[in-house]
Every structure is written in structure tokens, then in C-alpha cells.
PDB file of N, CA and C in Angstrom:
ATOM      1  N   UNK A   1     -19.427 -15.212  20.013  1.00  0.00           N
ATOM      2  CA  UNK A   1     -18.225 -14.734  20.661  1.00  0.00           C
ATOM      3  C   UNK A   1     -17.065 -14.824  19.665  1.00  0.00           C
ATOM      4  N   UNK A   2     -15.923 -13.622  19.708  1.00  0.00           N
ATOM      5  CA  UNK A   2     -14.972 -13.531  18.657  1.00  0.00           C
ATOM      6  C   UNK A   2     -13.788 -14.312  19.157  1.00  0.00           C
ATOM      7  N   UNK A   3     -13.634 -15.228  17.773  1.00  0.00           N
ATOM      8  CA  UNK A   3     -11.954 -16.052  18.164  1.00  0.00           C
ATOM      9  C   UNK A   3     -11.047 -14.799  18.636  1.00  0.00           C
ATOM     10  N   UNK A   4     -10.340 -15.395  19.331  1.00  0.00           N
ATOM     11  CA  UNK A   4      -9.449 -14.237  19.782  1.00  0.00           C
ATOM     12  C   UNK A   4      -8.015 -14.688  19.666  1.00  0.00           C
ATOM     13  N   UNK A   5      -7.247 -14.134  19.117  1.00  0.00           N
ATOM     14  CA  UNK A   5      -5.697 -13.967  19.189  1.00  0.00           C
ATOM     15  C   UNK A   5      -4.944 -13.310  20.068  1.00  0.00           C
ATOM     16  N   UNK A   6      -4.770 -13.488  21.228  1.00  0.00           N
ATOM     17  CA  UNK A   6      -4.457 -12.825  22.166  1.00  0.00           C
ATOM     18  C   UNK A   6      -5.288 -11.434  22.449  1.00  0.00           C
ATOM     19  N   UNK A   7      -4.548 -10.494  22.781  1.00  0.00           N
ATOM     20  CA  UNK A   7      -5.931  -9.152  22.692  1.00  0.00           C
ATOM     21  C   UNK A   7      -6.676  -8.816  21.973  1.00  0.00           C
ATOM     22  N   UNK A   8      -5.967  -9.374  20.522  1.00  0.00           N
ATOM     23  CA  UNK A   8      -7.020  -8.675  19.227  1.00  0.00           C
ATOM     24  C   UNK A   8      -7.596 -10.165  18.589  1.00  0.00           C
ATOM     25  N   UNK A   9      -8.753  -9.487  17.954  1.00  0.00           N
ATOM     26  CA  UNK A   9      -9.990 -10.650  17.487  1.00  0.00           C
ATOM     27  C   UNK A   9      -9.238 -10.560  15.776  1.00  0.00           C
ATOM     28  N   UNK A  10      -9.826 -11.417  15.406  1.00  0.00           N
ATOM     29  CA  UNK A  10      -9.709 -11.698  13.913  1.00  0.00           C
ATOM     30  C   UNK A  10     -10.010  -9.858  12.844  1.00  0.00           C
ATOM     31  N   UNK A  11     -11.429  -9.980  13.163  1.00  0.00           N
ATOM     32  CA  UNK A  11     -12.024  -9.134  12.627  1.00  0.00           C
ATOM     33  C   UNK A  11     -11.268  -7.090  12.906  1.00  0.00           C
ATOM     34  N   UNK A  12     -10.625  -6.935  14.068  1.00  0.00           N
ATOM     35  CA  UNK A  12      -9.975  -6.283  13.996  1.00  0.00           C
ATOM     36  C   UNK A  12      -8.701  -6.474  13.393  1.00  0.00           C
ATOM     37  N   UNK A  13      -7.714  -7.519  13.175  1.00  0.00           N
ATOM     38  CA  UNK A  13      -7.167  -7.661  12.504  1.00  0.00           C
ATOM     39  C   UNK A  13      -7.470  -7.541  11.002  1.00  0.00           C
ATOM     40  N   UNK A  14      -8.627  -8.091  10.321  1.00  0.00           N
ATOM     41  CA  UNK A  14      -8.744  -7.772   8.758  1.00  0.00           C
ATOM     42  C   UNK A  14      -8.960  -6.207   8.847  1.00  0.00           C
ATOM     43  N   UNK A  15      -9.556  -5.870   9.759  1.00  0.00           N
ATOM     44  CA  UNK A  15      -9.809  -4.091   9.250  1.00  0.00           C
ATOM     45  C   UNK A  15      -8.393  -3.103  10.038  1.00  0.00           C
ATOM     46  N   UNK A  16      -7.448  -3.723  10.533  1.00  0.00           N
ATOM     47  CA  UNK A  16      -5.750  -3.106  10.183  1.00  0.00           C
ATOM     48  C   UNK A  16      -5.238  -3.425   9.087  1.00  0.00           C
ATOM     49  N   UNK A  17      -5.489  -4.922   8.420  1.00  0.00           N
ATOM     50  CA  UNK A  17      -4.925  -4.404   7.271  1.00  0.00           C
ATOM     51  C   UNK A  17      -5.501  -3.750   6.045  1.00  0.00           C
ATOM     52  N   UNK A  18      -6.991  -3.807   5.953  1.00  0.00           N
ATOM     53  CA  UNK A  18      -7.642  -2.981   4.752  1.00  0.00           C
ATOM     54  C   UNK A  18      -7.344  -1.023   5.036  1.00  0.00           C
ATOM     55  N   UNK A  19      -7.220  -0.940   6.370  1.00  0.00           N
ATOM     56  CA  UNK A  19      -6.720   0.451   6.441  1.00  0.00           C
ATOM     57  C   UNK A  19      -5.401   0.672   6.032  1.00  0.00           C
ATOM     58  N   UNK A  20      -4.113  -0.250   6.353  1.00  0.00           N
ATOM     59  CA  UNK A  20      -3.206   0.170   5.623  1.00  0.00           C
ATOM     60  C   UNK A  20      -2.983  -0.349   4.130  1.00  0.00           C
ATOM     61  N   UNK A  21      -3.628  -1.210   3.543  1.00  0.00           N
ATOM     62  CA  UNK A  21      -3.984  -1.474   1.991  1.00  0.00           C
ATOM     63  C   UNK A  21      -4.470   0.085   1.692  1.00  0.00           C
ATOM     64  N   UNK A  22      -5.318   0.968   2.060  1.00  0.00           N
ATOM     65  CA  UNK A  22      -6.251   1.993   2.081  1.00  0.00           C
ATOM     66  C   UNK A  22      -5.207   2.802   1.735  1.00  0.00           C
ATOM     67  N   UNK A  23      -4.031   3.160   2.939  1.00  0.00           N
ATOM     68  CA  UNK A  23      -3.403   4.437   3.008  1.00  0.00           C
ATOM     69  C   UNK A  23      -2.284   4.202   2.237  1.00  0.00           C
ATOM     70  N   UNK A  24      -1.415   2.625   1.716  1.00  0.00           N
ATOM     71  CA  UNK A  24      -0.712   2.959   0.807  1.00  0.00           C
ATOM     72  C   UNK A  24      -1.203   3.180  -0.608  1.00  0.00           C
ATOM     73  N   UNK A  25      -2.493   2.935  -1.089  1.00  0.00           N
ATOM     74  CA  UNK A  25      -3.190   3.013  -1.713  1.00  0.00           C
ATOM     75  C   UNK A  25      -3.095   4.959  -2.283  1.00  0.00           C
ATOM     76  N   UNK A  26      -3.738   5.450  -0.647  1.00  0.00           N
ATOM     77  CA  UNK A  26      -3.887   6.649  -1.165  1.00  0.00           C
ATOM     78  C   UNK A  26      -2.283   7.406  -1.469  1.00  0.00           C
ATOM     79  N   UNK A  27      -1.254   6.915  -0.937  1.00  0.00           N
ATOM     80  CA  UNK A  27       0.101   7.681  -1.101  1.00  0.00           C
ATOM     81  C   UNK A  27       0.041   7.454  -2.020  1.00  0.00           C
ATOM     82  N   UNK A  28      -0.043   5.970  -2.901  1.00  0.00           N
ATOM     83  CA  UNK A  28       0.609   6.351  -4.294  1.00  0.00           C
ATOM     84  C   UNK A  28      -0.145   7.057  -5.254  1.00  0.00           C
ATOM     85  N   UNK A  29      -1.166   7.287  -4.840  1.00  0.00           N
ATOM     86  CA  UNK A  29      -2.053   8.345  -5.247  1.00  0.00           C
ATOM     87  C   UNK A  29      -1.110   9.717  -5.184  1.00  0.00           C
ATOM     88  N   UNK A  30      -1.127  10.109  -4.117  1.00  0.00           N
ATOM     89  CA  UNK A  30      -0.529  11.580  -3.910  1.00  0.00           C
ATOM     90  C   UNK A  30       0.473  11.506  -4.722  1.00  0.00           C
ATOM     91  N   UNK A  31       1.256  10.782  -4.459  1.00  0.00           N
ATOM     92  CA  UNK A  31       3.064  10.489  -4.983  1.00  0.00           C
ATOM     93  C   UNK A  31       2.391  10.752  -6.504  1.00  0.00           C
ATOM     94  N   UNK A  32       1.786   9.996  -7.288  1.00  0.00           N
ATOM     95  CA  UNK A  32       1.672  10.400  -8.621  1.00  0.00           C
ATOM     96  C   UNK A  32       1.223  11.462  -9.124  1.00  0.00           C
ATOM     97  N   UNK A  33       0.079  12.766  -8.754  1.00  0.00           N
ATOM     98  CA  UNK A  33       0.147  13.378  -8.483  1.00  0.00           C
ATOM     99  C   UNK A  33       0.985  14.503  -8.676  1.00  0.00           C
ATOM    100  N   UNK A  34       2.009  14.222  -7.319  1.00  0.00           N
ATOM    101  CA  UNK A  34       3.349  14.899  -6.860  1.00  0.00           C
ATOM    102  C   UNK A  34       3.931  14.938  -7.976  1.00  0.00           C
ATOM    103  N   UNK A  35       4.865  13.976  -8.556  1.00  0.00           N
ATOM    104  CA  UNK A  35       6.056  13.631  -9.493  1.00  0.00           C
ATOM    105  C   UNK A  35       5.789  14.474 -10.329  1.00  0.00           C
ATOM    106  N   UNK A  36       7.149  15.269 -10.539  1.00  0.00           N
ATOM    107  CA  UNK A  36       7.102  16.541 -11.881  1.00  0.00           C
ATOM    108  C   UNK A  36       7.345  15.167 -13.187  1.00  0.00           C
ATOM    109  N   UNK A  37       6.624  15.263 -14.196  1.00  0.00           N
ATOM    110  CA  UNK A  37       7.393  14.789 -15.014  1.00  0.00           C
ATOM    111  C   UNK A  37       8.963  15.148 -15.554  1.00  0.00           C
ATOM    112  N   UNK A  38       9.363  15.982 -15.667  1.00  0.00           N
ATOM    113  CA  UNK A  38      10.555  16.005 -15.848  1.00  0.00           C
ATOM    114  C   UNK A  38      12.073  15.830 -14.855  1.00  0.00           C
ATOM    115  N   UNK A  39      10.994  15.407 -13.730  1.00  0.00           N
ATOM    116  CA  UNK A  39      12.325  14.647 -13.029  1.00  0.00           C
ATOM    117  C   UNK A  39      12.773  13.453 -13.802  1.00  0.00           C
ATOM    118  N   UNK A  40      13.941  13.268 -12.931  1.00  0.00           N
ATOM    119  CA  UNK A  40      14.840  11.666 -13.535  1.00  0.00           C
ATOM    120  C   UNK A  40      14.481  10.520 -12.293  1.00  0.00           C
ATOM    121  N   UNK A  41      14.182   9.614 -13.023  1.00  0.00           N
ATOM    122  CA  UNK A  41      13.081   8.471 -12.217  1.00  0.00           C
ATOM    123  C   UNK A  41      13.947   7.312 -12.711  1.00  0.00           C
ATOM    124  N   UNK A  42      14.411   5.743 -11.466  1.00  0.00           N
ATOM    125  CA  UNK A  42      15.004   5.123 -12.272  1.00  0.00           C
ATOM    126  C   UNK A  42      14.000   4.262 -12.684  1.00  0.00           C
ATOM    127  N   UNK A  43      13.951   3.862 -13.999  1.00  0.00           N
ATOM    128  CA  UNK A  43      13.177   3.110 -14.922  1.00  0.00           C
ATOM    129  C   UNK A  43      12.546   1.713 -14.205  1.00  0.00           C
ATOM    130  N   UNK A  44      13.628   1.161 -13.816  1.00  0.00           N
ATOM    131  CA  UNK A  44      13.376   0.065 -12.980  1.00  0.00           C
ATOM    132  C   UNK A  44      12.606   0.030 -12.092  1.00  0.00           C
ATOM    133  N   UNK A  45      12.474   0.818 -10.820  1.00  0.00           N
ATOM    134  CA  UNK A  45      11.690   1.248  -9.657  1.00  0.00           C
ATOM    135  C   UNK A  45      10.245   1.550  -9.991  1.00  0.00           C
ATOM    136  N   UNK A  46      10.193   2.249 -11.438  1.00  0.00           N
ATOM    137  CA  UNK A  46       8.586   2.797 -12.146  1.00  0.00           C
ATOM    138  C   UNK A  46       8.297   1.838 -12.439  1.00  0.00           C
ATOM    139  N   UNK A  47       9.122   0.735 -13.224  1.00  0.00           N
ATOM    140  CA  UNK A  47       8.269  -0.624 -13.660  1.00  0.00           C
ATOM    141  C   UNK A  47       7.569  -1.360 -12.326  1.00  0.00           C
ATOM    142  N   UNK A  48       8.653  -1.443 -11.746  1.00  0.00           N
ATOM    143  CA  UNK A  48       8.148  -2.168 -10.222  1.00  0.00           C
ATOM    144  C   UNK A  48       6.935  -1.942  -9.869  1.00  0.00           C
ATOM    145  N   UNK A  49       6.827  -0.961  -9.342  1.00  0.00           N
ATOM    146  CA  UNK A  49       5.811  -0.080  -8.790  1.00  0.00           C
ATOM    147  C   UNK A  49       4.505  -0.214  -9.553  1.00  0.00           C
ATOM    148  N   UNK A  50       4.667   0.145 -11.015  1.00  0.00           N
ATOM    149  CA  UNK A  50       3.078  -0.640 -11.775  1.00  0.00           C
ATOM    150  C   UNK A  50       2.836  -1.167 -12.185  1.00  0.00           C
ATOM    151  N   UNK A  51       3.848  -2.199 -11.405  1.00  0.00           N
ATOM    152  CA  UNK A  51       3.540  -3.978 -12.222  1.00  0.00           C
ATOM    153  C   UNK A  51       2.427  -4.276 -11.676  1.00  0.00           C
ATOM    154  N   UNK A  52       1.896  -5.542 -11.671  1.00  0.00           N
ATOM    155  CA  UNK A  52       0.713  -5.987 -10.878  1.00  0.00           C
ATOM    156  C   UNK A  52       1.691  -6.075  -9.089  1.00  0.00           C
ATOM    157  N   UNK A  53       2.828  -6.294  -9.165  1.00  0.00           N
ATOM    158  CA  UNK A  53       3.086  -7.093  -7.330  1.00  0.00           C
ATOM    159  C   UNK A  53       3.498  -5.502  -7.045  1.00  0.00           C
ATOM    160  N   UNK A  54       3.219  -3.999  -7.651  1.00  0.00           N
ATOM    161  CA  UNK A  54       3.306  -2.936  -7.109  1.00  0.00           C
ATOM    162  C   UNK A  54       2.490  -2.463  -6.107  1.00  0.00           C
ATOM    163  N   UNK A  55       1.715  -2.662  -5.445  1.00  0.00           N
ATOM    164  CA  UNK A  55       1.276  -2.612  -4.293  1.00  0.00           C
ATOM    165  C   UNK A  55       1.928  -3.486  -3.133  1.00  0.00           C
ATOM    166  N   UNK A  56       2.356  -4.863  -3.595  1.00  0.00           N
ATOM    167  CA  UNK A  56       2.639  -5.267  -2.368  1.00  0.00           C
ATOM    168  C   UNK A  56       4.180  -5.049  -2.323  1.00  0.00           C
ATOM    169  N   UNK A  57       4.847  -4.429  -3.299  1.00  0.00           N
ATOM    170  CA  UNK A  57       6.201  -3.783  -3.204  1.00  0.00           C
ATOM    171  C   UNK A  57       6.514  -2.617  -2.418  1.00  0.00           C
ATOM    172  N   UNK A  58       5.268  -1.916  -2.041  1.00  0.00           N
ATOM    173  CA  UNK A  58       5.400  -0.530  -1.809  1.00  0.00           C
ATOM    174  C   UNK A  58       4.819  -1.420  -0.130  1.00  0.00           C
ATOM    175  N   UNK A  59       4.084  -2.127   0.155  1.00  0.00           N
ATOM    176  CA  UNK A  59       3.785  -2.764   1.802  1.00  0.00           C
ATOM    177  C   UNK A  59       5.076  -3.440   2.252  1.00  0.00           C
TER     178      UNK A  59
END
């Protein structure tokens, strides 16, 4: 029988967050993609973003 946290069990909880790990995953996919290079990007925000804590910057 599943521990339960009020309505939702554990196990539905880990698989809400691997789906949204998943889908910001795939945006920054698209987003890179997307981006013309010759837009103006601020430098700072690009570092952010592919540092290693750029995933959990963008959650």
C-alpha cells in the first residue's frame, strides 16, 4: 500500500516532477533552436542559463 500525502502518493509526486524536469528540458531545447544568432542577448542571463544551476534557474 502507497504512503500517502494527502490525495497524492509519493510516487505520483516523483513522476510530476520528472515531467516538468522533461518539459523545461524540452523548451530550452526549442528556445535554442529558436534564437537568431544575431539577436542582442544579455551576456549575463546566457551565462546563467548554461551554467551547471541552469536548469534549476529556468524551474
Amino acid at each position: 500500500m502507497p504512503v500517502l500525502l494527502g490525495p497524492f502518493s509519493w510516487s505520483m509526486m516523483g513522476l510530476t516532477a520528472l515531467v516538468a524536469v522533461v518539459v523545461v528540458v524540452i523548451q530550452m531545447g526549442i528556445s535554442g533552436l529558436l534564437v537568431s544568432p544575431t539577436e542582442t542577448q544579455n551576456d549575463e542571463i546566457m551565462a546563467l542559463i548554461h551554467s551547471p544551476l541552469g536548469l534549476l534557474t529556468l524551474v
